[in-house]
Protein backbone atom coordinates (compact mmCIF):
# COMPACT_ATOMS: atom_id res chain seq x y z
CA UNK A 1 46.13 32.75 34.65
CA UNK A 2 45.22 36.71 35.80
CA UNK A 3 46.62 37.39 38.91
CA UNK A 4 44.09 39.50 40.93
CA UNK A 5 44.65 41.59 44.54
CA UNK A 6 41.52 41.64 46.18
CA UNK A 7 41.50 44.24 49.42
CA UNK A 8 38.83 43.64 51.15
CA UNK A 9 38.01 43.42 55.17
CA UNK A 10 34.94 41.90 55.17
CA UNK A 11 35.71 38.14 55.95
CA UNK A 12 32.44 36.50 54.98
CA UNK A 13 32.58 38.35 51.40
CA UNK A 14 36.15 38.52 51.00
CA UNK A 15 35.96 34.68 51.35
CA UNK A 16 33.00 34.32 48.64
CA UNK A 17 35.22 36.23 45.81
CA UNK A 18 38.47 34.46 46.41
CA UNK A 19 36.50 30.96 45.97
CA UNK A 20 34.30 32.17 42.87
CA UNK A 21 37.05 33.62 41.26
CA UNK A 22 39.66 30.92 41.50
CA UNK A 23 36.44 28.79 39.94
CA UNK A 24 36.78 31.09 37.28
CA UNK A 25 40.91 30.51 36.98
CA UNK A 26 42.04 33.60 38.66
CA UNK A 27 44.91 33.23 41.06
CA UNK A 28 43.64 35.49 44.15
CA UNK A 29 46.41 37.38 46.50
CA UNK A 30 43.31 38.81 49.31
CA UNK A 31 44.36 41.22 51.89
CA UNK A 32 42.65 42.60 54.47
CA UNK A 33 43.76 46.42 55.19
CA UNK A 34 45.85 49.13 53.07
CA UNK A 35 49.12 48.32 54.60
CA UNK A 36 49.56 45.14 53.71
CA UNK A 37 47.82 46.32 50.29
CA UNK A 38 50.85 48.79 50.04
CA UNK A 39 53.69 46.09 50.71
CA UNK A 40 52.20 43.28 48.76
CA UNK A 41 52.08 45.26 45.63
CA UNK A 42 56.12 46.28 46.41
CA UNK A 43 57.00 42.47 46.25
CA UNK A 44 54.22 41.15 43.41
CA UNK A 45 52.54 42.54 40.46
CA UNK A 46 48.84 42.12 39.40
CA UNK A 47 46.58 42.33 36.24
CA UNK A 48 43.80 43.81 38.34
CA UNK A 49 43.05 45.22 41.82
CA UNK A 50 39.76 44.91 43.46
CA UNK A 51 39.59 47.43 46.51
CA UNK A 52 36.84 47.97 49.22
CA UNK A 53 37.02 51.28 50.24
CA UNK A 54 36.58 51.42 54.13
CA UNK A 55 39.09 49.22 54.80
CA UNK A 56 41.96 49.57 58.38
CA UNK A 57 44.91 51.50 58.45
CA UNK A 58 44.50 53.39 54.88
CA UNK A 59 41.31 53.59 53.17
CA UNK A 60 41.02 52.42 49.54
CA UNK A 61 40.82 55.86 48.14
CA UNK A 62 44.11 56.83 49.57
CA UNK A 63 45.58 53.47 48.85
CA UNK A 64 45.12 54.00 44.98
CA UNK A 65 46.04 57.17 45.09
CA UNK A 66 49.34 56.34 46.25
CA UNK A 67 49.84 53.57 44.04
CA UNK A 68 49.04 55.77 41.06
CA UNK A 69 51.05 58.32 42.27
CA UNK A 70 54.35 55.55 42.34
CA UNK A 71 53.58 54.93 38.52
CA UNK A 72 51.23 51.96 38.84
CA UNK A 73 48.74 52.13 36.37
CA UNK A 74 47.01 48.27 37.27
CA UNK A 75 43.51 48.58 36.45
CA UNK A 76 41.39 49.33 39.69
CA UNK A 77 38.06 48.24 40.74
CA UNK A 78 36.77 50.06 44.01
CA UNK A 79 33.99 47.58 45.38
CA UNK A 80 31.79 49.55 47.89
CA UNK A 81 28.21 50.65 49.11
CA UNK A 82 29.46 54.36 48.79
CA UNK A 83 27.53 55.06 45.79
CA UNK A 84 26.92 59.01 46.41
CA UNK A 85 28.34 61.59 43.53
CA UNK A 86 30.86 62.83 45.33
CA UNK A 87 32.00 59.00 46.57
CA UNK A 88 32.07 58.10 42.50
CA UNK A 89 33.64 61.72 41.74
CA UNK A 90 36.75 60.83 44.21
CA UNK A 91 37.32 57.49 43.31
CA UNK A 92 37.34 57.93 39.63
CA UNK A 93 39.37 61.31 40.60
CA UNK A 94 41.98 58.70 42.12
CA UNK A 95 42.51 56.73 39.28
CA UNK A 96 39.69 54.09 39.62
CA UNK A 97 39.14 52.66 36.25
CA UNK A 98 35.65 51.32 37.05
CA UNK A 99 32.84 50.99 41.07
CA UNK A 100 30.68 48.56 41.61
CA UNK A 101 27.83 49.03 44.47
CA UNK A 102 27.55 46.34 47.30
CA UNK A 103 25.90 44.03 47.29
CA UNK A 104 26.18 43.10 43.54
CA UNK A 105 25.68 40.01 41.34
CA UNK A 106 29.16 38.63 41.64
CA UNK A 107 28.76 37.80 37.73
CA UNK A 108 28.71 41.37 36.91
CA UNK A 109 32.01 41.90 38.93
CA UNK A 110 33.57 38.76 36.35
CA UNK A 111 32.36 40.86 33.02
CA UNK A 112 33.39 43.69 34.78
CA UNK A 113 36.69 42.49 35.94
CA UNK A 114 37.08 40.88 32.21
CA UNK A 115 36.46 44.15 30.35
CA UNK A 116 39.41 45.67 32.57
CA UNK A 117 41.88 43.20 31.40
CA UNK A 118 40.71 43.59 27.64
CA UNK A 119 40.97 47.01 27.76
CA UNK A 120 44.93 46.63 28.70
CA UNK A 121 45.07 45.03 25.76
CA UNK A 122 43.55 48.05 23.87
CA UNK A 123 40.78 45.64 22.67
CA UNK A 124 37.25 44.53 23.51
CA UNK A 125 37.39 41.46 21.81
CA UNK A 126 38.77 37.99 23.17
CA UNK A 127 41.00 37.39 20.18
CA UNK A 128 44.11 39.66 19.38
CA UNK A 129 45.55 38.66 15.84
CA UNK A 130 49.27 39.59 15.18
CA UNK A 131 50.23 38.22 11.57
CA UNK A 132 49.33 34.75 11.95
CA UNK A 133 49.20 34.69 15.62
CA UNK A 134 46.06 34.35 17.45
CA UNK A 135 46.31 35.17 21.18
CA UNK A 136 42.96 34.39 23.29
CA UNK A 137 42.83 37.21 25.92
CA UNK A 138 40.75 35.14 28.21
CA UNK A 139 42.41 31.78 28.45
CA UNK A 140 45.77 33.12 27.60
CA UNK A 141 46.52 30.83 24.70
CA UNK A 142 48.27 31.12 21.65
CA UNK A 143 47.60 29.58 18.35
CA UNK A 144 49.48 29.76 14.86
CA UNK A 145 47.87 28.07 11.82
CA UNK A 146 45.68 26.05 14.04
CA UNK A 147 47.96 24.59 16.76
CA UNK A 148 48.96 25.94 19.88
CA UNK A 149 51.84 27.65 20.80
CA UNK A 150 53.48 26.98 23.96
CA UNK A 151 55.63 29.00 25.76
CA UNK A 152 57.18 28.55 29.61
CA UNK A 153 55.38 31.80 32.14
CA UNK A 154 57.96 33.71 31.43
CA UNK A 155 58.05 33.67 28.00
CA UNK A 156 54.06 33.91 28.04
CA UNK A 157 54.45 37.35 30.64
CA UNK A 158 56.99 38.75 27.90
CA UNK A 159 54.32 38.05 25.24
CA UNK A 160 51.61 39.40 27.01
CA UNK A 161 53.99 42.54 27.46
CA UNK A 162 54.76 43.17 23.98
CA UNK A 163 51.29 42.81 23.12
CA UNK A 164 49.92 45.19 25.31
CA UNK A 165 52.97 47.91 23.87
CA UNK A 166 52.66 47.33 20.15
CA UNK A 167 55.05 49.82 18.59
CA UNK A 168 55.74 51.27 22.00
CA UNK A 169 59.23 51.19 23.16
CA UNK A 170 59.81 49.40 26.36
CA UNK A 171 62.80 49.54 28.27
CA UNK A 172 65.32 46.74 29.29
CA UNK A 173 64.49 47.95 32.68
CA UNK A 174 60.94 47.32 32.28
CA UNK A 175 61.40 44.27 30.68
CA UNK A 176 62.97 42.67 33.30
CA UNK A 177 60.86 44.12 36.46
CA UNK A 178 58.03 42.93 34.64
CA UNK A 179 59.12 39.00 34.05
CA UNK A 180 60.94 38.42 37.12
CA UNK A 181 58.84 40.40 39.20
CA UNK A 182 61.60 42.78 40.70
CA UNK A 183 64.02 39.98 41.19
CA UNK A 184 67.14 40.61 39.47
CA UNK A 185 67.38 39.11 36.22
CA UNK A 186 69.94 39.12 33.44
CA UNK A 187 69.89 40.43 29.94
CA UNK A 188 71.48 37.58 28.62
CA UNK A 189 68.36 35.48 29.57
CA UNK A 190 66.37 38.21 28.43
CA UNK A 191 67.75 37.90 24.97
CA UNK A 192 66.73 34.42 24.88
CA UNK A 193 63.02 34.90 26.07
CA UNK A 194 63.16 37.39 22.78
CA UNK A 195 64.53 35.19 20.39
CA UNK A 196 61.97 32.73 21.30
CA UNK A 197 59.14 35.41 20.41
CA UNK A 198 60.60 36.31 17.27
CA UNK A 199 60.99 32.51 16.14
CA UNK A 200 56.98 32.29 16.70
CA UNK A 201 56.70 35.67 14.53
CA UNK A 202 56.95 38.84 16.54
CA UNK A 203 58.95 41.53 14.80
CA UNK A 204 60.34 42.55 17.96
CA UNK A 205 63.42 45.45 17.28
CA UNK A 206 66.08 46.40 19.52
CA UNK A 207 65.62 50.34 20.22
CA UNK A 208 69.55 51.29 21.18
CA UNK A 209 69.81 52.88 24.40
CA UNK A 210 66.44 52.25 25.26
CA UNK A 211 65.34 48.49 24.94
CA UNK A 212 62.83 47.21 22.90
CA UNK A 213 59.92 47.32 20.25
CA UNK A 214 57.36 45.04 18.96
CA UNK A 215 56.83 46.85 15.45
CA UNK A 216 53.03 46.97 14.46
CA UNK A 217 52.13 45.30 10.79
């Protein structure tokens, strides 16, 4: 399931997305102003933001510019009825990776929101294919000569890690402030997350003094 932070002030609204996309299995973190934006993404990461723009304390512009400018590179969609060129020119300048006008067909924002995700994957296609693996972008399932793979959350968000870095080092570091979500986790456990991808057919390396690689075939 795609964890989503909605920011959004507008109650009526703001209570309409949360519903229709937990109908559409999204788990939904919604907050109402840029401050508690800011702290919830300190504790909790996301696959997707969805940010009004006039929103209290710090407006949506400045709140993804700071979060790019800490690193974060969660795809961003800025939800708003500022539609002008210079509007679009400043969000996009901030790091927005897509803008949707208000009011809009709230099954636009799901293809929209959708796209984002498969584009973290570097695809536009549902289906990722590893060797014999077949990993379904949208319901997060694996398969392997027909069956289905399962794999505890952890194991999936280390999965869905690796495939998003093929032949990209990643970091222990990373690795573990990605699956336990800044809490402090151990390399030993790590290790055995890993072997368990390997034994379903990743040809994941260990880079020395640097972490990790899932090597592209």
């Amino acid at each position: 399931m795609y964890k989503i932070l909605l920011v959004e002030d507008d109650l009526i609204l703001g209570e309409s997305l949360v519903e229709f996309l937990e109908d559409n299995n999204f788990q939904v973190a919604w907050v109402k102003d840029g401050n508690e934006a800011i702290n919830i993404t300190y504790d909790e990461q996301f696959d997707i933001y969805l940010l009004d723009v006039d929103i209290p304390f710090i407006n949506g512009f400045d709140l993804l510019k700071s979060l790019r400018q800490s690193g974060d590179l969660t795809p961003s969609i800025f939800l708003t009825a500022k539609v002008n060129t210079q509007s679009l020119s400043i969000g996009f300048e901030v790091g927005a990776d897509d803008y949707i006008k208000k009011p809009f067909d709230i099954d636009e924002l799901l293809i929209r929101i959708n796209t984002q995700i498969k584009k973290t994957f570097k695809s536009y296609h549902d289906l990722l294919i590893y060797k014999d693996l077949i990993f379904n972008i949208s319901t997060k399932t694996i398969s392997k000569n027909d069956e289905t793979i399962h794999l505890s959350p952890t194991q999936l968000s280390l999965f869905e890690l690796f495939m998003k870095n093929i032949n990209k080092p990643i970091s222990k570091e990373d690795i573990l402030f990605h699956i336990y979500k800044g809490e402090e986790g151990s390399e030993a456990a790590l290790r055995v997350q890993i072997t368990k991808l390997k034994k379903i057919g990743l040809n994941i390396t260990n880079q020395r003094a640097v972490g990790y690689k899932l090597e592209e075939l």
